[in-house]
C-alpha atoms as a PDB file:
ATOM      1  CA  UNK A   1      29.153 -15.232 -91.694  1.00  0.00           C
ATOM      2  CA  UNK A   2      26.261 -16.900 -89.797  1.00  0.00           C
ATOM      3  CA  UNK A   3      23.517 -19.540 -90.309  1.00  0.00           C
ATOM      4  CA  UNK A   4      20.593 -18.792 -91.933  1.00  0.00           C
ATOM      5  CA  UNK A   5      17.716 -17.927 -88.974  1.00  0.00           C
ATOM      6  CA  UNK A   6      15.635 -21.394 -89.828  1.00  0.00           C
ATOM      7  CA  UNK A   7      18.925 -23.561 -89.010  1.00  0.00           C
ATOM      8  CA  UNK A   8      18.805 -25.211 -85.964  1.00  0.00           C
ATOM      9  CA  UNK A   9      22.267 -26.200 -84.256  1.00  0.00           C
ATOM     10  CA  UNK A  10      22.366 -28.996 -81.332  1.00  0.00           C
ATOM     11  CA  UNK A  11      25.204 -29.904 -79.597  1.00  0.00           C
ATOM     12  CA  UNK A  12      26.049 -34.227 -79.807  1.00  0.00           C
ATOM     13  CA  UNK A  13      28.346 -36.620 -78.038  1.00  0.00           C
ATOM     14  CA  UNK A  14      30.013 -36.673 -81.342  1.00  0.00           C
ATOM     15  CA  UNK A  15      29.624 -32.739 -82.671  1.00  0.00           C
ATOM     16  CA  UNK A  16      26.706 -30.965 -83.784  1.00  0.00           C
ATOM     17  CA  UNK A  17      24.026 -31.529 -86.301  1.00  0.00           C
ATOM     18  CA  UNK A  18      22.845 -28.661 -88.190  1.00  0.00           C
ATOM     19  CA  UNK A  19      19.056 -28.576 -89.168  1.00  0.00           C
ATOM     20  CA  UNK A  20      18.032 -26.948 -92.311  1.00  0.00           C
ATOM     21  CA  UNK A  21      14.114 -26.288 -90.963  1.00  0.00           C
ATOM     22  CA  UNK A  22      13.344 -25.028 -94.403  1.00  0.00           C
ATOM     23  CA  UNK A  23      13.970 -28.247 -96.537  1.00  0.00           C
ATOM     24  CA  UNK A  24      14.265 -31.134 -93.110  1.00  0.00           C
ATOM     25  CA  UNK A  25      17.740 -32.141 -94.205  1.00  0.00           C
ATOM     26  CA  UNK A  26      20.575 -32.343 -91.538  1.00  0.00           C
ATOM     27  CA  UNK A  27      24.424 -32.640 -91.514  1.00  0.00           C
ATOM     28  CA  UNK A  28      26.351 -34.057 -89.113  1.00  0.00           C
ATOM     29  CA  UNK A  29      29.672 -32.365 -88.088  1.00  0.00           C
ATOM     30  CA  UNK A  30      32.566 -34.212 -85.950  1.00  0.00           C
ATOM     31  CA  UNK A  31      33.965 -32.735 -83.430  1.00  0.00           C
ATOM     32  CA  UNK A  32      36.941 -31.241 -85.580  1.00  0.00           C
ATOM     33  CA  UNK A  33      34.396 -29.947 -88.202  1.00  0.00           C
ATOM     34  CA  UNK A  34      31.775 -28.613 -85.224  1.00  0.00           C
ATOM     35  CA  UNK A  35      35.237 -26.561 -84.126  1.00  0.00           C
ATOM     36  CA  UNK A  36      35.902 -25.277 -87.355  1.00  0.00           C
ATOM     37  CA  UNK A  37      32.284 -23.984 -87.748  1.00  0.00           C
ATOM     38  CA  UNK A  38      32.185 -22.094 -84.376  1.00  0.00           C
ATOM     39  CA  UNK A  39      35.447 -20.666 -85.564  1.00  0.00           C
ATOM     40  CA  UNK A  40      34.016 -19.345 -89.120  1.00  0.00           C
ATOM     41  CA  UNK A  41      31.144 -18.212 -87.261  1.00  0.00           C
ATOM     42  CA  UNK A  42      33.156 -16.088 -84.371  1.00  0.00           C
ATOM     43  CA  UNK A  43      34.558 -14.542 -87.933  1.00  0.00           C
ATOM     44  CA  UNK A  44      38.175 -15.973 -87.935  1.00  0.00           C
ATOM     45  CA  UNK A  45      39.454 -16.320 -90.968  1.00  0.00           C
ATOM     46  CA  UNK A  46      40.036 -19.257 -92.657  1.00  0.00           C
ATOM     47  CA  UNK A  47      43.647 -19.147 -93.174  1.00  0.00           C
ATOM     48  CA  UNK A  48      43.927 -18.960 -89.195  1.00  0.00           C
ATOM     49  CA  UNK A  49      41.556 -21.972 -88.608  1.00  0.00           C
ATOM     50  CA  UNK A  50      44.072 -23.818 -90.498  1.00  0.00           C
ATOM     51  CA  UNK A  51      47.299 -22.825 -88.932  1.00  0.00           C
ATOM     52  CA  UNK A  52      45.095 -23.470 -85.652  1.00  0.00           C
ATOM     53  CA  UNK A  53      44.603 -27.278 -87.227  1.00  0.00           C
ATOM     54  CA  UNK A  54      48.390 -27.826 -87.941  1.00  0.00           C
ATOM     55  CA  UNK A  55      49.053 -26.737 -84.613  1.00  0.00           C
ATOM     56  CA  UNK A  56      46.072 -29.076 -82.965  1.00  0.00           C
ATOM     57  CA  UNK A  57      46.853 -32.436 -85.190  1.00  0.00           C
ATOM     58  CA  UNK A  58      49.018 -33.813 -87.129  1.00  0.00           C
ATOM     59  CA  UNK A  59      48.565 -32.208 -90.835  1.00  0.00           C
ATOM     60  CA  UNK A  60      49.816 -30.329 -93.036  1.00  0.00           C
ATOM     61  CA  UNK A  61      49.070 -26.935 -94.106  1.00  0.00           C
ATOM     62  CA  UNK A  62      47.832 -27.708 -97.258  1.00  0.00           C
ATOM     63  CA  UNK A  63      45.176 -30.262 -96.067  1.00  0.00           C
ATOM     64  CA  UNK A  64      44.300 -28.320 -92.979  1.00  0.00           C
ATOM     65  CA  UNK A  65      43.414 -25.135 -95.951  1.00  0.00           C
ATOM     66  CA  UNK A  66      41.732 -28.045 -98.187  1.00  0.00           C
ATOM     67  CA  UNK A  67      39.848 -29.313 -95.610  1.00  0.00           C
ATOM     68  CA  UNK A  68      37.911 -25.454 -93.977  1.00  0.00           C
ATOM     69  CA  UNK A  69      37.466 -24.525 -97.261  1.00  0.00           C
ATOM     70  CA  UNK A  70      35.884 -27.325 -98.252  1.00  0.00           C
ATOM     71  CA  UNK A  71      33.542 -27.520 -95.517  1.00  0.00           C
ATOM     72  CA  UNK A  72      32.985 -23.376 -96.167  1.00  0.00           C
ATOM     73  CA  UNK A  73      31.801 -24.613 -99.374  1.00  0.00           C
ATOM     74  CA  UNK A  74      29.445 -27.388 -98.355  1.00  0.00           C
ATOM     75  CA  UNK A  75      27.866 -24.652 -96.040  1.00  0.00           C
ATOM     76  CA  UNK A  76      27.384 -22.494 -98.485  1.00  0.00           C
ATOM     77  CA  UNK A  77      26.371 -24.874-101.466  1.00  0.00           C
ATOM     78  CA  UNK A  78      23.780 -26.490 -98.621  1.00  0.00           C
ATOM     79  CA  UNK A  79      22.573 -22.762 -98.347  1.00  0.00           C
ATOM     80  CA  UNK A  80      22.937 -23.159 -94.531  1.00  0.00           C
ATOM     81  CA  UNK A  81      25.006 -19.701 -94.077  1.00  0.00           C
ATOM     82  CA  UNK A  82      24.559 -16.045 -95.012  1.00  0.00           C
ATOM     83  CA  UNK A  83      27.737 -13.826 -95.880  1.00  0.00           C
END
């Protein structure tokens, strides 16, 4: 996976933002969900961004899987990725 070539990433105090340069929207990640996209994007899988989650903070497996595939999803559904 990897963002689309007009999506602009800056680092913040608090994350990233992600700029779509095609439409002018931008999404804010935290610093947990800035983590989780670096991870996606170095091609872990999903399953092991989780298990690195439960072993980070204090959640459980099925919320730490809930939560990377949901923002997976908002990536995709926001078109800001490509397979």
């Amino acid at each position: 996976m990897q963002l689309r070539e007009d999506v602009s990433v800056v680092d913040t105090d608090y994350g990233k933002v992600l700029l779509d340069g095609s439409t002018g929207e931008y999404w804010e990640l935290n610093p947990t969900g800035s983590s989780v996209l670096a991870s996606l994007l170095d091609g872990t899988p999903a399953e092991d961004i989780a298990d690195a989650l439960c072993a980070q903070f204090d959640v459980d497996a099925d919320r730490a899987q809930a939560d990377v595939t949901a923002l997976l999803s908002a990536l995709r559904n926001a078109r800001l990725v490509s397979p």
